[in-house]
PDB file of N, CA and C in Angstrom:
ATOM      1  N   UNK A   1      -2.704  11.215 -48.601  1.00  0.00           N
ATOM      2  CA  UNK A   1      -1.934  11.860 -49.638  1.00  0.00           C
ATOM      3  C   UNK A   1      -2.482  11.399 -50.989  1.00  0.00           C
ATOM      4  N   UNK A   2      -2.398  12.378 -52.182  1.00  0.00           N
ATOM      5  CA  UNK A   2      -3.146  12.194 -53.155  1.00  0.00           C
ATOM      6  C   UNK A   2      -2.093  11.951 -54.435  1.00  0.00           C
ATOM      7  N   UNK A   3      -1.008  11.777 -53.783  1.00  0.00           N
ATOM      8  CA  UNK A   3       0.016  11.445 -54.777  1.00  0.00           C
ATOM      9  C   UNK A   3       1.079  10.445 -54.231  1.00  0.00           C
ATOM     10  N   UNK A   4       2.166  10.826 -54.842  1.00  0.00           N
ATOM     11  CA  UNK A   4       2.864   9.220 -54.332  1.00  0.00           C
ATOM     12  C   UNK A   4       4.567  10.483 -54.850  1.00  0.00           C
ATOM     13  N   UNK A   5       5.157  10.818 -54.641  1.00  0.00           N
ATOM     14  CA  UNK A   5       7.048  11.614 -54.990  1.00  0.00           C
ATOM     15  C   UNK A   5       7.776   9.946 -55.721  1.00  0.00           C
ATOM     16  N   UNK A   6       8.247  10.560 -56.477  1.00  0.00           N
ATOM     17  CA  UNK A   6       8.870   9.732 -57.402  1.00  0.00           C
ATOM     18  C   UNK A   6      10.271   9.881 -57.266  1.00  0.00           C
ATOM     19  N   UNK A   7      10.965   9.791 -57.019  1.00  0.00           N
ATOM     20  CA  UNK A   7      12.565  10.286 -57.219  1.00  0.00           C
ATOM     21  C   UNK A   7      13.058  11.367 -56.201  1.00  0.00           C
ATOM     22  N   UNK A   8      14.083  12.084 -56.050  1.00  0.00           N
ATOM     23  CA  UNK A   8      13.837  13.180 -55.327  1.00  0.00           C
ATOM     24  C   UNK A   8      13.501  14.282 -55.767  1.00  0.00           C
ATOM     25  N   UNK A   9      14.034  14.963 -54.613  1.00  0.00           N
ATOM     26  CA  UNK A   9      13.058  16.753 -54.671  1.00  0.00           C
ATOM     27  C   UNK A   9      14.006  17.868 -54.935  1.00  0.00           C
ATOM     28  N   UNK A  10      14.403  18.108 -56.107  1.00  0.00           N
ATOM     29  CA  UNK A  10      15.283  19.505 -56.104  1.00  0.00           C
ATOM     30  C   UNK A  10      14.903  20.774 -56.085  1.00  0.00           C
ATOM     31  N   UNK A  11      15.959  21.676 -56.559  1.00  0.00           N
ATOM     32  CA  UNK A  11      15.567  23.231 -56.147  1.00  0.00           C
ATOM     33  C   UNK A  11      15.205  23.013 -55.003  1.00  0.00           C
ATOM     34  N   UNK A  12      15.601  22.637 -53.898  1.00  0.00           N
ATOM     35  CA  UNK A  12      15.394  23.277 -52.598  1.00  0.00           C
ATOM     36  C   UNK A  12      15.503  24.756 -52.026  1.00  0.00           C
ATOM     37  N   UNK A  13      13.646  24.903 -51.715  1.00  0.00           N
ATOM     38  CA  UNK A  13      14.021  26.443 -51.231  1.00  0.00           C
ATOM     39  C   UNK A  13      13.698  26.645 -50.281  1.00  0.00           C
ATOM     40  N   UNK A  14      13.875  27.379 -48.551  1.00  0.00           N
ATOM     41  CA  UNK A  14      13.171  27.779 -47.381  1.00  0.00           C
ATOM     42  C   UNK A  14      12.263  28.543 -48.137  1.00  0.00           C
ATOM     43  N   UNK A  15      11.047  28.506 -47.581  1.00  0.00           N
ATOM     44  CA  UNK A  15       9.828  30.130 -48.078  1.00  0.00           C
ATOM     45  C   UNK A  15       9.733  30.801 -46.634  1.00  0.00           C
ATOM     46  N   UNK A  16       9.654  29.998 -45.634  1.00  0.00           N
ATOM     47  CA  UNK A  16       9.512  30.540 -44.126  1.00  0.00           C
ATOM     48  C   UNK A  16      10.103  30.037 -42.765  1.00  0.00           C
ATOM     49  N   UNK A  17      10.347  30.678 -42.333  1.00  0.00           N
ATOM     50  CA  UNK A  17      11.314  29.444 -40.505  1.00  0.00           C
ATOM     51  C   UNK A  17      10.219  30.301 -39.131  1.00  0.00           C
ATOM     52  N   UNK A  18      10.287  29.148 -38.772  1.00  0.00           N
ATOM     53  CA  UNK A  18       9.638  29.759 -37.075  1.00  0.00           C
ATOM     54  C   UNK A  18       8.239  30.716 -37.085  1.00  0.00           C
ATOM     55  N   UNK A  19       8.755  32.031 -36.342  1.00  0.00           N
ATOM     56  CA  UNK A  19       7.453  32.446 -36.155  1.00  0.00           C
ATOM     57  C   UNK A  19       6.867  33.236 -37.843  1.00  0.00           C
ATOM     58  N   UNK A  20       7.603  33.260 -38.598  1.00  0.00           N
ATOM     59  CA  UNK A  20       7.038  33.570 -40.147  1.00  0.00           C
ATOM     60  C   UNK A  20       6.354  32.361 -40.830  1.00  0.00           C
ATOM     61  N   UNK A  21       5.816  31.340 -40.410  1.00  0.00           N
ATOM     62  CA  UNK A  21       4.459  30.087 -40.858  1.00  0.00           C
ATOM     63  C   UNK A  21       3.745  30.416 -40.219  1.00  0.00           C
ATOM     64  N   UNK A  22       2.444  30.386 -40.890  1.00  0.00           N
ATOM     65  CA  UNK A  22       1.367  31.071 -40.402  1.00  0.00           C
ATOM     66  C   UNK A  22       0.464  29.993 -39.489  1.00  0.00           C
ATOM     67  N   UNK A  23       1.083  28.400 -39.939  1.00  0.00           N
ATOM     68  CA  UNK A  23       0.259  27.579 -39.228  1.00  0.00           C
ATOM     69  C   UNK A  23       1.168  26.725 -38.308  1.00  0.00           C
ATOM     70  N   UNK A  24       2.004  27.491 -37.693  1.00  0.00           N
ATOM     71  CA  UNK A  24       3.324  27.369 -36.340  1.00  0.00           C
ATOM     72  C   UNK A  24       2.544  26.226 -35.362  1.00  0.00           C
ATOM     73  N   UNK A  25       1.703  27.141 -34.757  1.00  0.00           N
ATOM     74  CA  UNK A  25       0.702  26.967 -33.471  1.00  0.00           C
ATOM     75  C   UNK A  25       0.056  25.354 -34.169  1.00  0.00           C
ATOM     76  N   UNK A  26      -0.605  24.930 -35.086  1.00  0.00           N
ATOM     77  CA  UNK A  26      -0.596  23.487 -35.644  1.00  0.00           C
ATOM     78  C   UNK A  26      -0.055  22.481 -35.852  1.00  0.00           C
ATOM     79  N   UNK A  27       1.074  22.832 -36.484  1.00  0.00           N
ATOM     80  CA  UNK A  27       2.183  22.100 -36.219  1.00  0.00           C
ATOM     81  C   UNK A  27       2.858  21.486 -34.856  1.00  0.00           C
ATOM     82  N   UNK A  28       2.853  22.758 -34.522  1.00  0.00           N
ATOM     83  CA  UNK A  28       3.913  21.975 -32.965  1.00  0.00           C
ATOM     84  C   UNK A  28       2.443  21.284 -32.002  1.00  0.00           C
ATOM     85  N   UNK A  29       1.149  21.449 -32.328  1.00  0.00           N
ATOM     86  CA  UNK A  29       0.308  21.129 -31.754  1.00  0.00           C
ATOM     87  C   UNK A  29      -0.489  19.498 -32.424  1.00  0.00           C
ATOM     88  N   UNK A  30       0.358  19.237 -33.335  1.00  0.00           N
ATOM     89  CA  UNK A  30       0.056  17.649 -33.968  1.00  0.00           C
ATOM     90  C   UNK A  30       1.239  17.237 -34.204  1.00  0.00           C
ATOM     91  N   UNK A  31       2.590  18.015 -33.951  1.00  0.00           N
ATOM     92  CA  UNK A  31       3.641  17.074 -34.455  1.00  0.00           C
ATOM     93  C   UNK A  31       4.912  17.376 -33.270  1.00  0.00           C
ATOM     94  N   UNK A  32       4.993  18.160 -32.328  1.00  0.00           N
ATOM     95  CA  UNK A  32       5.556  18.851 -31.160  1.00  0.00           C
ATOM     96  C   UNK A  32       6.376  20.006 -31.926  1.00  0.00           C
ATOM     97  N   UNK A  33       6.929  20.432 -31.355  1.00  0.00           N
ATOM     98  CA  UNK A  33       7.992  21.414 -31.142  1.00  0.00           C
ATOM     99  C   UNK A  33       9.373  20.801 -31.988  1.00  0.00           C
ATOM    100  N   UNK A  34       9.822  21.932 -32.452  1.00  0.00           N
ATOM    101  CA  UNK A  34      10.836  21.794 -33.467  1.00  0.00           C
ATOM    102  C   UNK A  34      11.225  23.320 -34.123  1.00  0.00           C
ATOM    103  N   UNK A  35      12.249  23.334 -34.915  1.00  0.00           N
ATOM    104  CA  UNK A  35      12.632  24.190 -35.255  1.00  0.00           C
ATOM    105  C   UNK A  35      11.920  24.103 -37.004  1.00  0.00           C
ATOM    106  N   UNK A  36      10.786  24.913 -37.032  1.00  0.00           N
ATOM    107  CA  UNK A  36       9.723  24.532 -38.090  1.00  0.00           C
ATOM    108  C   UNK A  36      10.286  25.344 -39.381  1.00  0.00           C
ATOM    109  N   UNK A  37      10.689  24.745 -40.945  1.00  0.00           N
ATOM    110  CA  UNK A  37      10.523  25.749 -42.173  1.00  0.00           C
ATOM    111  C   UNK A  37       9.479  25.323 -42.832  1.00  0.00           C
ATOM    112  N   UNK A  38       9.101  26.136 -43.760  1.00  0.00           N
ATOM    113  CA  UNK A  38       8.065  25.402 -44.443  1.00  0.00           C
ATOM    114  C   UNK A  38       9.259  25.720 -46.175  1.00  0.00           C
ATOM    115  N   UNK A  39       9.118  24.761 -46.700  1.00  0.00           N
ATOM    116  CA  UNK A  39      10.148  24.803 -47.609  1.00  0.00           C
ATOM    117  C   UNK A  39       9.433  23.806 -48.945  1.00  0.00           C
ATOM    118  N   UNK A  40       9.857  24.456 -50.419  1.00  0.00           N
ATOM    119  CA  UNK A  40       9.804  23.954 -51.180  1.00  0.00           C
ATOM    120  C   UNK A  40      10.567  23.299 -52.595  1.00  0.00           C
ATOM    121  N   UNK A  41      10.001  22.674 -53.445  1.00  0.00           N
ATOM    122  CA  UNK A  41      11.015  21.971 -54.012  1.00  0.00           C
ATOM    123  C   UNK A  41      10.714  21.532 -55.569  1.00  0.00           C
ATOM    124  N   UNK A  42      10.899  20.795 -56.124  1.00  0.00           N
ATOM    125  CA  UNK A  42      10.396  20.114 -57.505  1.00  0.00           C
ATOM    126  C   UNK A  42      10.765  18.869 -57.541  1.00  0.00           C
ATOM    127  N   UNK A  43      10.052  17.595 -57.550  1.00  0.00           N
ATOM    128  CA  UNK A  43       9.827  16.495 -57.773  1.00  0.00           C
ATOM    129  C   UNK A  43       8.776  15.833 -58.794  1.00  0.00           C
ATOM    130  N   UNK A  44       9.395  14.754 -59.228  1.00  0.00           N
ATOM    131  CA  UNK A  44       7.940  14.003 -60.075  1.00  0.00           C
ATOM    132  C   UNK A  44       7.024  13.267 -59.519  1.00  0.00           C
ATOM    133  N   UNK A  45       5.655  13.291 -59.742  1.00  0.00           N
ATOM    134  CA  UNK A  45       4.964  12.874 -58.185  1.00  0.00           C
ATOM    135  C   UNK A  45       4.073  11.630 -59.686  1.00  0.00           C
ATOM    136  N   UNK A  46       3.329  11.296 -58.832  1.00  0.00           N
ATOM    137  CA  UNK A  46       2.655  10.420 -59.286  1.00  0.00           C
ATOM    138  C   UNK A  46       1.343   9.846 -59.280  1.00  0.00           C
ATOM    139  N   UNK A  47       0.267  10.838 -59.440  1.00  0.00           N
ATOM    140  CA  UNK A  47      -1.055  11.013 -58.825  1.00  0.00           C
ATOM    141  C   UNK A  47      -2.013   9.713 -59.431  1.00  0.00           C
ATOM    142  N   UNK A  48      -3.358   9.455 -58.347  1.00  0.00           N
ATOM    143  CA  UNK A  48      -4.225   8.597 -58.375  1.00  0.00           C
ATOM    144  C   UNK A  48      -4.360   7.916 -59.824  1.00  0.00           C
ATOM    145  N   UNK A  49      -4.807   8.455 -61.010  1.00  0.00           N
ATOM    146  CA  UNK A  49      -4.712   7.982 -61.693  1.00  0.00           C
ATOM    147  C   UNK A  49      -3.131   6.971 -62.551  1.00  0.00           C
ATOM    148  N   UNK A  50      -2.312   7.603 -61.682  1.00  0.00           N
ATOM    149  CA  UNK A  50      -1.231   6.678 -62.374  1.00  0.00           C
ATOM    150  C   UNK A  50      -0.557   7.461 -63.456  1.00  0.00           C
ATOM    151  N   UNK A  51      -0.863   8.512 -63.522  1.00  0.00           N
ATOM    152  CA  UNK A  51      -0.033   9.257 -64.587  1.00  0.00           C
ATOM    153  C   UNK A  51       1.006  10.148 -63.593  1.00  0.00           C
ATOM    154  N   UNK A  52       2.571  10.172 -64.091  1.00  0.00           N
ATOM    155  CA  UNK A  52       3.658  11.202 -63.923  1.00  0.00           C
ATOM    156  C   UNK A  52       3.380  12.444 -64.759  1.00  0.00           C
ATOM    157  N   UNK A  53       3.664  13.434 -62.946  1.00  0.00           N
ATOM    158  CA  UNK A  53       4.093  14.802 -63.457  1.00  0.00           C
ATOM    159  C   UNK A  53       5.127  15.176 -63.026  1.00  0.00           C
ATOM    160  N   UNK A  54       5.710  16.643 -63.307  1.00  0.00           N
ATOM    161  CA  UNK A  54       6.919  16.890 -62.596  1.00  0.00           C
ATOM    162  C   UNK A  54       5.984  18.422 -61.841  1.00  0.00           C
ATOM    163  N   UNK A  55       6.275  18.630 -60.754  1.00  0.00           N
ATOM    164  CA  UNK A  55       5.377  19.434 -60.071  1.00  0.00           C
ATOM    165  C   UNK A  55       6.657  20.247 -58.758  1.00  0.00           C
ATOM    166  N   UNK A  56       5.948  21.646 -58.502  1.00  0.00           N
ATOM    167  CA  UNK A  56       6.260  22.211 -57.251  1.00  0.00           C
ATOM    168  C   UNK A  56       5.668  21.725 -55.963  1.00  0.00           C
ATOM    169  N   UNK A  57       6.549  21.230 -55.128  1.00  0.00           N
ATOM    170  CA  UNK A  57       5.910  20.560 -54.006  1.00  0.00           C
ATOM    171  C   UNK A  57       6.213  21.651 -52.997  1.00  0.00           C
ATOM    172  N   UNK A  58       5.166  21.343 -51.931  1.00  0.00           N
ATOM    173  CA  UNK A  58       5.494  22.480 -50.535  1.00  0.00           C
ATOM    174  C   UNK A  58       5.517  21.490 -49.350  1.00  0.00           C
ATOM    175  N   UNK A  59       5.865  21.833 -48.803  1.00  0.00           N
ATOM    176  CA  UNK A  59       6.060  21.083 -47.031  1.00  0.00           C
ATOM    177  C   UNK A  59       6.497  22.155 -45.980  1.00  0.00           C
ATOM    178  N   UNK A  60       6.447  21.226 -44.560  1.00  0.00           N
ATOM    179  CA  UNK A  60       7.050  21.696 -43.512  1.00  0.00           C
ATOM    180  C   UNK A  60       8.168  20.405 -42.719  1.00  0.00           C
ATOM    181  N   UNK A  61       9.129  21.322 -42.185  1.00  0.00           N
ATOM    182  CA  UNK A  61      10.039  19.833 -41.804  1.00  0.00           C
ATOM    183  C   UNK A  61      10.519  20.508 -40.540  1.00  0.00           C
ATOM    184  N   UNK A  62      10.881  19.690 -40.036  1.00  0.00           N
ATOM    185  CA  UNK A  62      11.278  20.166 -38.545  1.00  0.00           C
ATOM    186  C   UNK A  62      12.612  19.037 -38.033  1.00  0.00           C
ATOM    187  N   UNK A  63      13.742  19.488 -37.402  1.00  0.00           N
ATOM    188  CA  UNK A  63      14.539  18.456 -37.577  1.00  0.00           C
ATOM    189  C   UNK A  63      14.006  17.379 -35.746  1.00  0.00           C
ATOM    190  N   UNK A  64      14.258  16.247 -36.638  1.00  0.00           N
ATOM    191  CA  UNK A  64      13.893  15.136 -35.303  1.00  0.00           C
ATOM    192  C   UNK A  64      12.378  14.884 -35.737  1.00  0.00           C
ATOM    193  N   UNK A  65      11.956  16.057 -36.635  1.00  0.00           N
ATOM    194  CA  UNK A  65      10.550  16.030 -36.807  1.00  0.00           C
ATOM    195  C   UNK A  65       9.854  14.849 -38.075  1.00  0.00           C
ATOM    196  N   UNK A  66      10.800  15.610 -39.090  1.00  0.00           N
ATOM    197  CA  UNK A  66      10.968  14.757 -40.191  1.00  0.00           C
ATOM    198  C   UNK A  66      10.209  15.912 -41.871  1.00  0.00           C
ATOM    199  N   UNK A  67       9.516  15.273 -42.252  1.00  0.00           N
ATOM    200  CA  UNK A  67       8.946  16.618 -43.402  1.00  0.00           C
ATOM    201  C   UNK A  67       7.620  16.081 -43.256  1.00  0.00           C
ATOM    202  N   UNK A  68       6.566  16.743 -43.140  1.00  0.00           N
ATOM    203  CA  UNK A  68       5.484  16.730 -43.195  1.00  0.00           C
ATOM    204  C   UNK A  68       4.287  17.236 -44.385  1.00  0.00           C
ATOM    205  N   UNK A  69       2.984  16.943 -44.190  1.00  0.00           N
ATOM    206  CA  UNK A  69       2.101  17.630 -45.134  1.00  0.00           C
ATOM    207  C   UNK A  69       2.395  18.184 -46.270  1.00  0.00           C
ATOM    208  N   UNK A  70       2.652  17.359 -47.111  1.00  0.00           N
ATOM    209  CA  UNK A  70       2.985  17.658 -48.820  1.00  0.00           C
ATOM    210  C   UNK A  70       1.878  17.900 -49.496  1.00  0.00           C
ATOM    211  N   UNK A  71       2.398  19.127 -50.468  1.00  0.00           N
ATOM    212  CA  UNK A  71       1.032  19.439 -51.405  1.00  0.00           C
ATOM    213  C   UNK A  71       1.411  19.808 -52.242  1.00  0.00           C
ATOM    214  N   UNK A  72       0.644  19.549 -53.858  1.00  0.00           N
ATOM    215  CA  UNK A  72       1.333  19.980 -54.632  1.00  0.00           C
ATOM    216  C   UNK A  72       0.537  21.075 -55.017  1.00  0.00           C
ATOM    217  N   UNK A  73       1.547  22.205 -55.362  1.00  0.00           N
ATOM    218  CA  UNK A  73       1.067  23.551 -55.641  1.00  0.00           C
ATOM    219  C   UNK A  73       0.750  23.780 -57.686  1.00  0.00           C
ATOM    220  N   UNK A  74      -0.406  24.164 -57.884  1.00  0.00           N
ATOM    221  CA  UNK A  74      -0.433  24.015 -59.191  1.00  0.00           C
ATOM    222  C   UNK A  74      -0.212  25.361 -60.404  1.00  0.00           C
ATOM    223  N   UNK A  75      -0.056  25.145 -61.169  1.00  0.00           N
ATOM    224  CA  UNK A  75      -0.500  24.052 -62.139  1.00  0.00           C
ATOM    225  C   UNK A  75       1.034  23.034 -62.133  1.00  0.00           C
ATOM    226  N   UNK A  76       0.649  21.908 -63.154  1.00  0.00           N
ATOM    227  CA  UNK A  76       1.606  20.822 -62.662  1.00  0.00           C
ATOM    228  C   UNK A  76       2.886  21.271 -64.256  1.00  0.00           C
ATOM    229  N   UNK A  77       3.949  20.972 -63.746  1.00  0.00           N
ATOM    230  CA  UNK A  77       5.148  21.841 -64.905  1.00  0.00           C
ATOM    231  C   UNK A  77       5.186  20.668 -65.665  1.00  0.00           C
ATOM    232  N   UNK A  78       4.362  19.548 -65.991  1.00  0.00           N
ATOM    233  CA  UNK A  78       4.870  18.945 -67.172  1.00  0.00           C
ATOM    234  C   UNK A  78       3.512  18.367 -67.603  1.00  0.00           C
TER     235      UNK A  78
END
């Protein structure tokens, strides 16, 4: 990971559940089976160099699963 989440993650939004993620078949194939969203949010992250942004983050979470593969989608909102 190329950043570090600072605080939490608001605006919580679903973008997709189940068979609408396009990378389903990956997921349950590195992390098992689960009831998969891929969902996003806004947090302040805290990248390599050490400087704070406040940024749109994306993931996938699955319950039992936990949240996985964070990325931040750009450009960064602060």
């Amino acid at each position: 990971m190329r950043f570090e989440i600072v605080g939490a993650i608001t605006n919580l939004e679903v973008i997709a559940v189940g068979s609408g993620i396009r990378n389903l078949a990956y997921l349950r194939k590195r992390y098992g089976r689960g009831r998969w969203r891929k969902m996003k949010g806004i947090a302040k992250v805290k990248l390599l160099d050490g400087t704070i942004h406040t940024a749109e983050i994306h993931w996938y979470e699955a319950h039992g699963v936990g949240k996985r593969d964070f990325k931040i989608k750009p450009p960064l909102l602060d």
